[in-house]
C-alpha atoms as a PDB file:
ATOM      1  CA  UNK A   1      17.475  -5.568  -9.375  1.00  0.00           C
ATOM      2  CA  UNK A   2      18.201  -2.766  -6.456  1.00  0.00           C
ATOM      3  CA  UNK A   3      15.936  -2.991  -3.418  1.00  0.00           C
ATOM      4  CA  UNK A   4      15.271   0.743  -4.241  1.00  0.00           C
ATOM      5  CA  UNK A   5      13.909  -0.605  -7.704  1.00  0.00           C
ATOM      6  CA  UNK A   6      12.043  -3.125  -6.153  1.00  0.00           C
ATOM      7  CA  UNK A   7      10.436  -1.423  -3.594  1.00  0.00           C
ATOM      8  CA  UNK A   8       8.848   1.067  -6.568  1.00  0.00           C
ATOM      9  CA  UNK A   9       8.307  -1.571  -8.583  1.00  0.00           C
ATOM     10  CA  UNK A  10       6.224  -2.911  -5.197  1.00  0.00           C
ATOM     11  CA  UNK A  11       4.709   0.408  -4.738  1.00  0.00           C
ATOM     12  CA  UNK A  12       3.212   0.298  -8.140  1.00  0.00           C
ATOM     13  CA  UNK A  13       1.854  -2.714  -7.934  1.00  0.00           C
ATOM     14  CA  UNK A  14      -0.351  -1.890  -4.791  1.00  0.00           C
ATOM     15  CA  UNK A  15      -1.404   1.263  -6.304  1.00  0.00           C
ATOM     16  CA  UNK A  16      -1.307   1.260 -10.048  1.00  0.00           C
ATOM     17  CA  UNK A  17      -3.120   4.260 -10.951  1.00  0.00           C
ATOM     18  CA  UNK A  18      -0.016   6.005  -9.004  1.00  0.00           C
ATOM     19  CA  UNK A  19       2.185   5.767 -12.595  1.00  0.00           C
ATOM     20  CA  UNK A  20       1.431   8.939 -13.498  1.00  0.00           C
ATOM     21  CA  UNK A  21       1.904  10.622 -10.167  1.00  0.00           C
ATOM     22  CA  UNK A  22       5.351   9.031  -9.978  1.00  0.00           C
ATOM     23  CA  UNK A  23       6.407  10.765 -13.320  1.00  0.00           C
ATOM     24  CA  UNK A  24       5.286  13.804 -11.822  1.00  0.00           C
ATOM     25  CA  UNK A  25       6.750  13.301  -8.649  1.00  0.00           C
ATOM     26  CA  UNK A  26      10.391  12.771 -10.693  1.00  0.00           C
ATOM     27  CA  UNK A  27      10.046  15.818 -12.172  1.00  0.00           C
ATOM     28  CA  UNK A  28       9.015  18.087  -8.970  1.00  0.00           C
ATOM     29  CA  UNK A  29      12.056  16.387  -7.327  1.00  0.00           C
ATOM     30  CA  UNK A  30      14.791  17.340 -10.049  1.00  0.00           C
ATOM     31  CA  UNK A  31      14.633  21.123  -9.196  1.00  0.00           C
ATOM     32  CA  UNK A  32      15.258  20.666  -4.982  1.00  0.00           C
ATOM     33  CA  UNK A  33      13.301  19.736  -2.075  1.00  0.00           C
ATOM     34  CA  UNK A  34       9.558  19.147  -1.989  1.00  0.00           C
ATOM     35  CA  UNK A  35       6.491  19.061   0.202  1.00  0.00           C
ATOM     36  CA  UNK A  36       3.529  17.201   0.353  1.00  0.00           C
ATOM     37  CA  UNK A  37       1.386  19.497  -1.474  1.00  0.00           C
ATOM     38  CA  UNK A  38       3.550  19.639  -4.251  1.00  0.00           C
ATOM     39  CA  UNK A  39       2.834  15.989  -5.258  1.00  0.00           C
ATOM     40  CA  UNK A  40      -0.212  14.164  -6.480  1.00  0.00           C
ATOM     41  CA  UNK A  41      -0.126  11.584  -4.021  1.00  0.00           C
ATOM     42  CA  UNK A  42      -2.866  11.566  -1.838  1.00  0.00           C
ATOM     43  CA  UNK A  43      -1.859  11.142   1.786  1.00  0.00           C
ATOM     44  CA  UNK A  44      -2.368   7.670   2.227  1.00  0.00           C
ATOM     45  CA  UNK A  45      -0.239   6.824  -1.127  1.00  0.00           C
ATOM     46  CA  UNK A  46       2.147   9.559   0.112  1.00  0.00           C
ATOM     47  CA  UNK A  47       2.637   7.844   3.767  1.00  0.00           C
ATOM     48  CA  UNK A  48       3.180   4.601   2.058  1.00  0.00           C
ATOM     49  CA  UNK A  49       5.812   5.951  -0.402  1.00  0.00           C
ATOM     50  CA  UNK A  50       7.411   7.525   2.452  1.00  0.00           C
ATOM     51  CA  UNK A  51       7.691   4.598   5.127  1.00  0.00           C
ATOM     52  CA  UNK A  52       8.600   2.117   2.166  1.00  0.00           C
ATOM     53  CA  UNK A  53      11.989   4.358   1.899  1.00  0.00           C
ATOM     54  CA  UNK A  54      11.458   5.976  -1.317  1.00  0.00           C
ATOM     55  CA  UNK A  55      11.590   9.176  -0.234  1.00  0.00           C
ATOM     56  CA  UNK A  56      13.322  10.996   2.859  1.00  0.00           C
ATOM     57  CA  UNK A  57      12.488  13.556   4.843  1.00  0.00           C
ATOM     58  CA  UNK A  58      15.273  16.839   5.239  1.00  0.00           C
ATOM     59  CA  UNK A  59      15.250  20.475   6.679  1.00  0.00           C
ATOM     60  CA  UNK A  60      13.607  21.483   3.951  1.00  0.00           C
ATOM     61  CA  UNK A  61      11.265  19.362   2.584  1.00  0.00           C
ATOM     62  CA  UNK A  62      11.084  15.322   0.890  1.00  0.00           C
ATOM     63  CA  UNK A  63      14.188  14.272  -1.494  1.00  0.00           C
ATOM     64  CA  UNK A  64      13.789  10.798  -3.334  1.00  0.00           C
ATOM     65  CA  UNK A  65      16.285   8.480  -1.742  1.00  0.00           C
ATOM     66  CA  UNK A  66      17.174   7.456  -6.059  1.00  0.00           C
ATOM     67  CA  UNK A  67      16.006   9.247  -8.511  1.00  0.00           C
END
């Protein structure tokens, strides 16, 4: 398993009510860039997300390190 699998796979675990959001999140990402008000993560879940290297900050906006 990747360590980019993993560390979702972690992610989930700590907050598993966060499934759904995920999908979500997959499908915001596929048409560009995204900000934090585009998701359904609440900040806390989105601050964890973020420092666990799931998702990068650019110029213009998040990108998910692998979709």
């Amino acid at each position: 398993m990747d360590d980019i699998r993993e560390r979702a796979e972690d992610f989930l675990t700590d907050h598993p009510g966060a499934a759904d959001s995920l999908e979500r999140l997959l499908e915001v990402d596929s048409h560009g860039s995204w900000q934090f008000e585009d998701i359904p993560l609440d900040s806390g879940e989105f601050g964890e997300f973020v420092s666990r290297g799931l998702a990068e900050e650019h110029d213009d906006g998040y990108r998910l390190v692998d979709r």
